[in-house]
PDB file of N, CA and C in Angstrom:
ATOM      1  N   UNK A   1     -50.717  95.763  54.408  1.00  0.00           N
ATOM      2  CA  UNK A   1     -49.442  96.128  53.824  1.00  0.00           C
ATOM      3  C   UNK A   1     -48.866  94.915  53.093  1.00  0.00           C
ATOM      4  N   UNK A   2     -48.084  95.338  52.000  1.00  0.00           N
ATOM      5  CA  UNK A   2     -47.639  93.783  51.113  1.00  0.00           C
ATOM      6  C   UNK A   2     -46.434  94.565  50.852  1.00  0.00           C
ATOM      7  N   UNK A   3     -45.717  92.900  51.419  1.00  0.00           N
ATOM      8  CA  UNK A   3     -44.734  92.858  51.204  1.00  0.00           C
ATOM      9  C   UNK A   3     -43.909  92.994  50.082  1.00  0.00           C
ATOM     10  N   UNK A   4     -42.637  93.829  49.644  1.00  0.00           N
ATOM     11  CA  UNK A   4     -41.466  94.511  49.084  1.00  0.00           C
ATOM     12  C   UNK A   4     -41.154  93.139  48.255  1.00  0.00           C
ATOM     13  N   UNK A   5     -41.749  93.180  46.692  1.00  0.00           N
ATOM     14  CA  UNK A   5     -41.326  92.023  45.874  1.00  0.00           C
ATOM     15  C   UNK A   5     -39.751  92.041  45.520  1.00  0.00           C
ATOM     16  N   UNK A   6     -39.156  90.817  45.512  1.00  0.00           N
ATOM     17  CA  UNK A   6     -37.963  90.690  45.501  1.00  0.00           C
ATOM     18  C   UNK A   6     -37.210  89.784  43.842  1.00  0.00           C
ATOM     19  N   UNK A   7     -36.057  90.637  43.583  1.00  0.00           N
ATOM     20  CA  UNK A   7     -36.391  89.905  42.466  1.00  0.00           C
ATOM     21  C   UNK A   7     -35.243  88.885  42.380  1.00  0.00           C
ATOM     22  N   UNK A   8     -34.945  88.451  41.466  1.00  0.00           N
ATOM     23  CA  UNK A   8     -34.407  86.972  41.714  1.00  0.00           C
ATOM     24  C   UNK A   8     -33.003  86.797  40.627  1.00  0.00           C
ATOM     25  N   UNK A   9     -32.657  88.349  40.142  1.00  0.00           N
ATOM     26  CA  UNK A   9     -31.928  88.234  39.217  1.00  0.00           C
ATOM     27  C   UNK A   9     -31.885  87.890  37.829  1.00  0.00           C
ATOM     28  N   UNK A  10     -33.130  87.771  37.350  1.00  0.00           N
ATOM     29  CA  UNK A  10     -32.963  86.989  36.126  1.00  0.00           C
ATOM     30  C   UNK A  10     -33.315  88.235  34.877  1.00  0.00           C
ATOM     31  N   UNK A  11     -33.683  87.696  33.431  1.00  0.00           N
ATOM     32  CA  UNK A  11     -34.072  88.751  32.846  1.00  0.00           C
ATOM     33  C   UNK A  11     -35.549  89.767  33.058  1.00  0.00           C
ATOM     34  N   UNK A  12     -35.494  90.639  32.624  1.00  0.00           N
ATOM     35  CA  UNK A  12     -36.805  91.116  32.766  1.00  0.00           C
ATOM     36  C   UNK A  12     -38.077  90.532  32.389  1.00  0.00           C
ATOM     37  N   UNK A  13     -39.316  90.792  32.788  1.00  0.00           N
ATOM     38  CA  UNK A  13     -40.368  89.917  32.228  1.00  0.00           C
ATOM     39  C   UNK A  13     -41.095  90.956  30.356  1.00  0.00           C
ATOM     40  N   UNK A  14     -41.017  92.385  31.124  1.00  0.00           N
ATOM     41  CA  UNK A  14     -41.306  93.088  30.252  1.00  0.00           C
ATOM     42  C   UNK A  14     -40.808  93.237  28.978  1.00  0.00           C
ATOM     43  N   UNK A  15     -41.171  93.782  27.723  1.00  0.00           N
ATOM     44  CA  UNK A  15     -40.331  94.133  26.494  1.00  0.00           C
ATOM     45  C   UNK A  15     -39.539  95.231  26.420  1.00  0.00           C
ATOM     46  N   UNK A  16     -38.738  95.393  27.434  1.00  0.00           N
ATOM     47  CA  UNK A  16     -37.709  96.325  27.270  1.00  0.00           C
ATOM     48  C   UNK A  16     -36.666  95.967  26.210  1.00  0.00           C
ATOM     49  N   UNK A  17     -35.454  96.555  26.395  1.00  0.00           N
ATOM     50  CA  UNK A  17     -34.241  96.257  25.131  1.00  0.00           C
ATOM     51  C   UNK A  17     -32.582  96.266  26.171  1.00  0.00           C
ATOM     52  N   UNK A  18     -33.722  95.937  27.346  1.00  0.00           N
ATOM     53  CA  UNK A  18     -32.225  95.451  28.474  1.00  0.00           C
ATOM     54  C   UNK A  18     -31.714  94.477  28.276  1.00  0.00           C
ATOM     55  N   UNK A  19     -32.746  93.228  27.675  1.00  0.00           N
ATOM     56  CA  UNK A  19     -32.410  91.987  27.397  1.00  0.00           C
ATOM     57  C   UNK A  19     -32.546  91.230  26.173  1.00  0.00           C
ATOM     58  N   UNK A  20     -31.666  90.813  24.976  1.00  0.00           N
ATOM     59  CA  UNK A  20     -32.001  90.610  23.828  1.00  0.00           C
ATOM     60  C   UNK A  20     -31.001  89.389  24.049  1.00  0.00           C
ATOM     61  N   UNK A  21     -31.941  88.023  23.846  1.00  0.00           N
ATOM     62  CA  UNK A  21     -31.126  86.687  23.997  1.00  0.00           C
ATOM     63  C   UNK A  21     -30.202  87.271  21.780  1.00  0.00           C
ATOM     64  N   UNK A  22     -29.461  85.893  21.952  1.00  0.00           N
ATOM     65  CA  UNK A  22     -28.178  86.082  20.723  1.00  0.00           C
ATOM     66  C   UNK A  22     -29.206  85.516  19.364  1.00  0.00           C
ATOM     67  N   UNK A  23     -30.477  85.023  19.472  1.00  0.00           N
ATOM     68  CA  UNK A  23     -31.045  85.014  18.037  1.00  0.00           C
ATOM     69  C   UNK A  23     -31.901  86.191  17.891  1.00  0.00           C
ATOM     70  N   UNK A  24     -31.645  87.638  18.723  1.00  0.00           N
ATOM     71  CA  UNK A  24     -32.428  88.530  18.032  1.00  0.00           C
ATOM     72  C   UNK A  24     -33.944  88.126  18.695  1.00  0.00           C
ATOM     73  N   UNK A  25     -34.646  89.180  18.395  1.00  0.00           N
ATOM     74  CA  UNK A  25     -36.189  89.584  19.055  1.00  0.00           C
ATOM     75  C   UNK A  25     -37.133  89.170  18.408  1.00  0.00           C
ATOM     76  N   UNK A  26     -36.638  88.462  17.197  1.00  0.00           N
ATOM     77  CA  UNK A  26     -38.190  87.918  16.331  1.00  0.00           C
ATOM     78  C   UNK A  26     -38.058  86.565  16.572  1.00  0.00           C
ATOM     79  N   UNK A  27     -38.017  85.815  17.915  1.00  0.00           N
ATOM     80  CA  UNK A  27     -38.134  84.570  17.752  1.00  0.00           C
ATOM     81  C   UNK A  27     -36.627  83.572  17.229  1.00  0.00           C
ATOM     82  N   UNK A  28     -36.406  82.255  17.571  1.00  0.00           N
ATOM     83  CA  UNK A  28     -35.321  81.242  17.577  1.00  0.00           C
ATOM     84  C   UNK A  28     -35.046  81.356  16.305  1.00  0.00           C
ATOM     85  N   UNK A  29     -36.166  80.945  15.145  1.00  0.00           N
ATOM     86  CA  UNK A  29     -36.095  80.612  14.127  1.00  0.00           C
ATOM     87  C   UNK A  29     -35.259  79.784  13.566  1.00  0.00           C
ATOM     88  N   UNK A  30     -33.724  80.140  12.587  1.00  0.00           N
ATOM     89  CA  UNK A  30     -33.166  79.396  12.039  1.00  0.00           C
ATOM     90  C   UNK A  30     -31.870  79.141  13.034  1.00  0.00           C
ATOM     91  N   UNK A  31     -31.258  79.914  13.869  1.00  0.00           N
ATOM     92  CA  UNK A  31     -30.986  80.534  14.557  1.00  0.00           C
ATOM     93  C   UNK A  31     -29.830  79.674  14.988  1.00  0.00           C
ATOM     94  N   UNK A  32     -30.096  78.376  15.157  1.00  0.00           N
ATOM     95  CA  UNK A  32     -29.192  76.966  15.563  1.00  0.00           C
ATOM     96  C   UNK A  32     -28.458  76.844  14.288  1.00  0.00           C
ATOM     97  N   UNK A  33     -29.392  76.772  13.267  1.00  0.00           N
ATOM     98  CA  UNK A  33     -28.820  76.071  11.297  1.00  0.00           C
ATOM     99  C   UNK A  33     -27.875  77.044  11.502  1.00  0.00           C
ATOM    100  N   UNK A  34     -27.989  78.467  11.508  1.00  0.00           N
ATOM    101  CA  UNK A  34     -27.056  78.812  10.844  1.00  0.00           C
ATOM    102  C   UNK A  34     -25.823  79.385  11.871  1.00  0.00           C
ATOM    103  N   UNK A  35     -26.262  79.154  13.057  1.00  0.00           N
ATOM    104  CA  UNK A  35     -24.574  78.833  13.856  1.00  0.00           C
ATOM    105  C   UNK A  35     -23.671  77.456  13.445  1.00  0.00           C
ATOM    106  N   UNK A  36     -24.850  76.133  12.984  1.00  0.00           N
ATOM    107  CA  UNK A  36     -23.928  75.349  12.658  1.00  0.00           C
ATOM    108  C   UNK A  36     -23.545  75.270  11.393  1.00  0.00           C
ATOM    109  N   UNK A  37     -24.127  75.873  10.422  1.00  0.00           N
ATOM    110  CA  UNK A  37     -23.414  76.213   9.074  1.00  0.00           C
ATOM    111  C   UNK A  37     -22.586  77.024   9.287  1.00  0.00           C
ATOM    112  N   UNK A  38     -22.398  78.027   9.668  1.00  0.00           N
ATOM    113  CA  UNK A  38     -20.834  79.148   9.697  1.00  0.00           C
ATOM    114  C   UNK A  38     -19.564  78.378  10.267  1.00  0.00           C
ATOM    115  N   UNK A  39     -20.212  77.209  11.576  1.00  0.00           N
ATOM    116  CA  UNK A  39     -19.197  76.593  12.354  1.00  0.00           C
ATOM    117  C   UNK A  39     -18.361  75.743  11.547  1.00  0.00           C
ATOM    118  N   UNK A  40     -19.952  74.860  10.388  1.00  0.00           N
ATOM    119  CA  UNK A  40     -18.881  73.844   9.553  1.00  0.00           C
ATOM    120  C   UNK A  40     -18.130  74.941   8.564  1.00  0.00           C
ATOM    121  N   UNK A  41     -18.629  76.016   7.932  1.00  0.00           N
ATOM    122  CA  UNK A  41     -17.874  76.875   7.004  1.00  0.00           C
ATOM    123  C   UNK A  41     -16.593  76.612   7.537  1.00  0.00           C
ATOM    124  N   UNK A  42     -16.542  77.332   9.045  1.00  0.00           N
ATOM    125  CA  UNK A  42     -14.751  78.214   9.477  1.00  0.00           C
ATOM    126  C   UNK A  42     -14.377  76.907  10.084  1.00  0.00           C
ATOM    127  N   UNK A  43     -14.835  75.848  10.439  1.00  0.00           N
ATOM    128  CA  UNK A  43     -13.999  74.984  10.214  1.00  0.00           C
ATOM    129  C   UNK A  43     -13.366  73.944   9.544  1.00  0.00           C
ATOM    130  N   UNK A  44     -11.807  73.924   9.665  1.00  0.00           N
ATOM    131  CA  UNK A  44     -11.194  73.430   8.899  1.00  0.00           C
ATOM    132  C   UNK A  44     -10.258  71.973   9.947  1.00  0.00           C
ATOM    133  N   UNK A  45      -9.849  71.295   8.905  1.00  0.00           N
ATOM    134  CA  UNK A  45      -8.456  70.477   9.818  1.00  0.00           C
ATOM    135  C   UNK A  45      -7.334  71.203  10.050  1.00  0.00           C
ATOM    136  N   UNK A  46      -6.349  70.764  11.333  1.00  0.00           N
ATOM    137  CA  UNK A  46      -5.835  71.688  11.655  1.00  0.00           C
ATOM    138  C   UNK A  46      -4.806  72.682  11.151  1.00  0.00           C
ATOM    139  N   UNK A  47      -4.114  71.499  10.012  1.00  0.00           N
ATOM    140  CA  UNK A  47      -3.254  71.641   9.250  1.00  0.00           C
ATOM    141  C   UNK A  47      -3.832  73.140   8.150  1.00  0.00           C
ATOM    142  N   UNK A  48      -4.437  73.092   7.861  1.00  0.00           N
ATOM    143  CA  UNK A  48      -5.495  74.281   6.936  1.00  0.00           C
ATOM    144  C   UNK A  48      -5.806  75.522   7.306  1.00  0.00           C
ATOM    145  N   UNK A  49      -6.387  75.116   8.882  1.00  0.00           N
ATOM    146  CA  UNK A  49      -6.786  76.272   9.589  1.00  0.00           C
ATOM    147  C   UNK A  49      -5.419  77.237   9.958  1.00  0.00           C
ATOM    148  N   UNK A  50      -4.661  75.969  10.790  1.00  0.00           N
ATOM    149  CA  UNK A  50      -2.730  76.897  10.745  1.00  0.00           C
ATOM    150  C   UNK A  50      -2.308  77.751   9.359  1.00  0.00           C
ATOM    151  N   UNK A  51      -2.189  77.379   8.382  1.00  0.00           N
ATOM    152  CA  UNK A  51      -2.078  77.838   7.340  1.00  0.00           C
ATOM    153  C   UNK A  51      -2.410  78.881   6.977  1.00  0.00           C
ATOM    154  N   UNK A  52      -4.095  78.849   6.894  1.00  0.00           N
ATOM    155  CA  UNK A  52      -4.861  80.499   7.047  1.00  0.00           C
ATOM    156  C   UNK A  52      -4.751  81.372   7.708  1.00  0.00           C
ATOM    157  N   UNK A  53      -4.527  81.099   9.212  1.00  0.00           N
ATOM    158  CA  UNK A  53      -4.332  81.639  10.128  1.00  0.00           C
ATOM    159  C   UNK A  53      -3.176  82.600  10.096  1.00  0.00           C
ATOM    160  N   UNK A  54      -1.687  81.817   9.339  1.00  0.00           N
ATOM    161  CA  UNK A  54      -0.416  82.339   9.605  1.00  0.00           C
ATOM    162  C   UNK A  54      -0.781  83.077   8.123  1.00  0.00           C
ATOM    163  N   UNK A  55      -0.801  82.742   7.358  1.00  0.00           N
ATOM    164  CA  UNK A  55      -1.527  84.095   5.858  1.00  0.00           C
ATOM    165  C   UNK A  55      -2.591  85.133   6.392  1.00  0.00           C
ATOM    166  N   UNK A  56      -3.561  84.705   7.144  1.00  0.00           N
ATOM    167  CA  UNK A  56      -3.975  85.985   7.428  1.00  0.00           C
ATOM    168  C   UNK A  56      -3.538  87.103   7.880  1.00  0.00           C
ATOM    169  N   UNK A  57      -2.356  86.221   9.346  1.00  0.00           N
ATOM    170  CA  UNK A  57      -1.229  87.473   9.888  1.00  0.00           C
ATOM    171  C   UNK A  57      -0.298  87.966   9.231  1.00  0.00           C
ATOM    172  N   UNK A  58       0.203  87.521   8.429  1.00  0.00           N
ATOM    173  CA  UNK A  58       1.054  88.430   6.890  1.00  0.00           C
ATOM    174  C   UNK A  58       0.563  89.105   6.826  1.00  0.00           C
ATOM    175  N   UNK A  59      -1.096  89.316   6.107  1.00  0.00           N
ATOM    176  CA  UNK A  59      -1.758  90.407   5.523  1.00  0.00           C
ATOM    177  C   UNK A  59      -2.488  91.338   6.323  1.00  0.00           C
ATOM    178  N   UNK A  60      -2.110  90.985   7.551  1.00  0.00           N
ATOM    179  CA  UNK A  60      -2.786  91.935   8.558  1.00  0.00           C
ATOM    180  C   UNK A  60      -4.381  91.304   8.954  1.00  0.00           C
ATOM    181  N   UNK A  61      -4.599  90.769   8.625  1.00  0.00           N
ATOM    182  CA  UNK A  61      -6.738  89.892   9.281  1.00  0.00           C
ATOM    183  C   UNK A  61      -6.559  89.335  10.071  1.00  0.00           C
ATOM    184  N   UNK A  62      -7.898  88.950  10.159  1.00  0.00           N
ATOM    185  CA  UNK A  62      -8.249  87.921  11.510  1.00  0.00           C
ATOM    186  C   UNK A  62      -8.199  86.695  10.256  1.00  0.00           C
ATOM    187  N   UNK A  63      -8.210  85.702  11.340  1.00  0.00           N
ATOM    188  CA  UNK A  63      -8.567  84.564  10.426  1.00  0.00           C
ATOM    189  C   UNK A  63      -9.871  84.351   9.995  1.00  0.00           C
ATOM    190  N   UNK A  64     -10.843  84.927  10.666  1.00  0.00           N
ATOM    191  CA  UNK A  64     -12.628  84.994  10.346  1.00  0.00           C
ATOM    192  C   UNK A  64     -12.635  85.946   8.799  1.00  0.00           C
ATOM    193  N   UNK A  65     -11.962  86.845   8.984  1.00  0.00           N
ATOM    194  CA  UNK A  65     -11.816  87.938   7.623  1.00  0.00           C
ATOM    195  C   UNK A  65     -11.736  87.240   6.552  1.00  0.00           C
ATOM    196  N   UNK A  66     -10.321  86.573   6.991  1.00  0.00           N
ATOM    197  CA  UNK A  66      -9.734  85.753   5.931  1.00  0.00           C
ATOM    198  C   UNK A  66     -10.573  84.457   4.870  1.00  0.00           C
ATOM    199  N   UNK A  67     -11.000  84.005   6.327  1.00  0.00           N
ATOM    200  CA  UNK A  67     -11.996  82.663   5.768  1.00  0.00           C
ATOM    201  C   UNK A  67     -13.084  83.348   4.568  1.00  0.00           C
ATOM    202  N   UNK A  68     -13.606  84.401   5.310  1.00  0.00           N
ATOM    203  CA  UNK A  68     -14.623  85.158   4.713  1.00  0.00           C
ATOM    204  C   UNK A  68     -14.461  85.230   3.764  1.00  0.00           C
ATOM    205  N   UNK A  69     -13.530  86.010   3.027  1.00  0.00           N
ATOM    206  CA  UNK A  69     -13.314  86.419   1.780  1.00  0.00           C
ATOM    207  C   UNK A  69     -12.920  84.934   0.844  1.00  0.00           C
ATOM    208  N   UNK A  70     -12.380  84.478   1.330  1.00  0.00           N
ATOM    209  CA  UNK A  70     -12.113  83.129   0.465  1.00  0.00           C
ATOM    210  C   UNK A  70     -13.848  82.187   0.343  1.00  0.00           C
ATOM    211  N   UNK A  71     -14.536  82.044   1.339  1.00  0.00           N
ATOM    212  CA  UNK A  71     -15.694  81.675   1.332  1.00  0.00           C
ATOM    213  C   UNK A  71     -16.478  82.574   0.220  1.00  0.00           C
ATOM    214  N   UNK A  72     -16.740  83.884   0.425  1.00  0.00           N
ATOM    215  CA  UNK A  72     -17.393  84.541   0.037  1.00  0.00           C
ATOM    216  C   UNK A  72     -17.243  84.929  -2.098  1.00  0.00           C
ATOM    217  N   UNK A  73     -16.000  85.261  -2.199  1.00  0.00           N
ATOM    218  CA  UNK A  73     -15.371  85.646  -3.535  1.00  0.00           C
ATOM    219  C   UNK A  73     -14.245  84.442  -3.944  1.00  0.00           C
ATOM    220  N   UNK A  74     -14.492  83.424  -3.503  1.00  0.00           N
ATOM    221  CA  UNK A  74     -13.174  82.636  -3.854  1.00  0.00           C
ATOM    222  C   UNK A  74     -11.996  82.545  -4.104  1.00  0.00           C
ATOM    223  N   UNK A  75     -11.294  83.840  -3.185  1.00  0.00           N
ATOM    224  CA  UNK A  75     -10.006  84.136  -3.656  1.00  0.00           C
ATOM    225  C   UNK A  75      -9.047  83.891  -2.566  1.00  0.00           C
ATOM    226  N   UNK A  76      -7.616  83.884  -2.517  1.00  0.00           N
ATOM    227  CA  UNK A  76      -7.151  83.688  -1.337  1.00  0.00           C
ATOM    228  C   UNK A  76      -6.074  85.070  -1.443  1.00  0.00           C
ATOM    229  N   UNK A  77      -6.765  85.982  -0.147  1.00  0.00           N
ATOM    230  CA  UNK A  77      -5.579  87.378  -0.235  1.00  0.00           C
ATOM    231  C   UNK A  77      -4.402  86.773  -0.164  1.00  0.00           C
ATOM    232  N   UNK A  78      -3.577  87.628  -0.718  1.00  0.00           N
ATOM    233  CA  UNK A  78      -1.813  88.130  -0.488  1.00  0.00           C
ATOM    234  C   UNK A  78      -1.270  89.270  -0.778  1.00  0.00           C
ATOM    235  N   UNK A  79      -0.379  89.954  -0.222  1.00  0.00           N
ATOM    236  CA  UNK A  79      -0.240  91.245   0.336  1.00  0.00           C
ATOM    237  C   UNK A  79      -0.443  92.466  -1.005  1.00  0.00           C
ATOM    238  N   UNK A  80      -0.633  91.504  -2.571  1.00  0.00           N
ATOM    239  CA  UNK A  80      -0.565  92.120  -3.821  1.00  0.00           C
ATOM    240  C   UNK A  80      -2.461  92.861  -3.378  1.00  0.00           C
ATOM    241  N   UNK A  81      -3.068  92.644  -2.767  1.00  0.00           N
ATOM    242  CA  UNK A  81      -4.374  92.544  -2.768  1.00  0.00           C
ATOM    243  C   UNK A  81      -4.502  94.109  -1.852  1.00  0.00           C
ATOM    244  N   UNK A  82      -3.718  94.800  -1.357  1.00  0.00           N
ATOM    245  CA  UNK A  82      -4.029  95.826  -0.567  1.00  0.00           C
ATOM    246  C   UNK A  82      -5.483  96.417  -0.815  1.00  0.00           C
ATOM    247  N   UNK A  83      -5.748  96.878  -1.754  1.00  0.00           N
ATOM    248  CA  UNK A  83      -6.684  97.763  -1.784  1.00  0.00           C
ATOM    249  C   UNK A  83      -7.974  96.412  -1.159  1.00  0.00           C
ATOM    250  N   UNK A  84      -8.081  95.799  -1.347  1.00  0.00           N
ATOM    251  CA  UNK A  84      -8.741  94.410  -1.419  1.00  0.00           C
ATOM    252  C   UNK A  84      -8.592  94.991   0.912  1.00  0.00           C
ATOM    253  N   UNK A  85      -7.458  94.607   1.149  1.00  0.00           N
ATOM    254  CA  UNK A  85      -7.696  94.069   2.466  1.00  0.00           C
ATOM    255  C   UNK A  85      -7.684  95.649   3.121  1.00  0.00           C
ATOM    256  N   UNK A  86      -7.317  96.866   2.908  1.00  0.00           N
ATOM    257  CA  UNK A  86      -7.403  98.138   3.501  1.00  0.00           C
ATOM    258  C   UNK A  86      -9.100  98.260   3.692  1.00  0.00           C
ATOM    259  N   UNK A  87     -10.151  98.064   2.581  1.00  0.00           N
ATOM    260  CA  UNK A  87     -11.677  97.576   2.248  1.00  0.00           C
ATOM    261  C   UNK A  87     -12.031  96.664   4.012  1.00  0.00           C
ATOM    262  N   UNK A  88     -11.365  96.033   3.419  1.00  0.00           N
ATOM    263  CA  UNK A  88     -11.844  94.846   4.763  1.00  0.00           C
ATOM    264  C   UNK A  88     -11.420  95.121   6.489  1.00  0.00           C
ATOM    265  N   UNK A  89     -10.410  95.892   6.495  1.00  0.00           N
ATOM    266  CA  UNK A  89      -9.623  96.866   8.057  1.00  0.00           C
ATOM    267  C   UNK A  89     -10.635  97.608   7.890  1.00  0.00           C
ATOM    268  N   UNK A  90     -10.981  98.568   6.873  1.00  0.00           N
ATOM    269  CA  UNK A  90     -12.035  99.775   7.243  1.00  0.00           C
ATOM    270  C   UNK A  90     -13.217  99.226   7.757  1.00  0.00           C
ATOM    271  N   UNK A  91     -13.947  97.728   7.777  1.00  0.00           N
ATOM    272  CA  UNK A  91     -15.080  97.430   8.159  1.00  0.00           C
ATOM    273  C   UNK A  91     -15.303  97.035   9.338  1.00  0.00           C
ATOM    274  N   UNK A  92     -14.364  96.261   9.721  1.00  0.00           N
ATOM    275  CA  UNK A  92     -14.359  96.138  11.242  1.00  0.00           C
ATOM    276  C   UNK A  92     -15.084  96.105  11.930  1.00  0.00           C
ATOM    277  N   UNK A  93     -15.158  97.935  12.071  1.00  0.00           N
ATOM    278  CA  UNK A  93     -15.754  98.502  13.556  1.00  0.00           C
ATOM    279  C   UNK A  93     -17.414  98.344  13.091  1.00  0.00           C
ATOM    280  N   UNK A  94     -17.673  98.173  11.997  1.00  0.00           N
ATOM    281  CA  UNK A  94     -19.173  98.682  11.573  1.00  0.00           C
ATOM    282  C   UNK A  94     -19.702  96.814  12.012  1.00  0.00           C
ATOM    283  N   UNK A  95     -20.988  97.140  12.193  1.00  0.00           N
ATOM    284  CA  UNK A  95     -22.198  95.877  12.880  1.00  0.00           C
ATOM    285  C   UNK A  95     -22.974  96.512  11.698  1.00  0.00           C
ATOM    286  N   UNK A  96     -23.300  94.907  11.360  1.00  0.00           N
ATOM    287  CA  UNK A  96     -24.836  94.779  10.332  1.00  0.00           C
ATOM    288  C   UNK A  96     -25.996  94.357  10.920  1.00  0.00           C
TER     289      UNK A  96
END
């Protein structure tokens, strides 16, 4: 008779989809670069970051939204921009 294997808490050994470490299933890859590129992106000094922060809450964003769009299209919202930031509330909930 053999003894009742015990397990030890950790992740599974198998390829299930119980356990997916935060760089995704194909391997580490770039995975570090580009946590520390987004980190230097959204960060700012403090004075800057306050700033964005309190404009983003005018216009209703997060400050990640906010950064985004200024990173992304080079613009900086203000409340003239609705159609612009109603676009950006509708996305939210959606994962890429």
């Amino acid at each position: 008779m053999t003894p009742a294997l015990i397990s030890n808490g950790g992740p599974p050994l198998d390829d299930d989809d119980s356990h997916t470490p935060p760089w995704g299933k194909n391997g580490i890859g770039r995975y570090f670069e580009w946590a520390q590129a987004k980190k230097k992106a959204f960060d700012a000094p403090f004075d800057i970051a306050k700033l964005r922060a309190q404009r983003a809450a005018l216009i209703g964003l997060t400050y990640d939204e906010y950064v985004l769009e200024i990173l992304e299209r080079g613009r900086y919202l203000n409340a003239g921009d609705a159609q612009r930031i109603a676009e950006i509330v509708a996305r939210r909930g959606v994962r890429y």
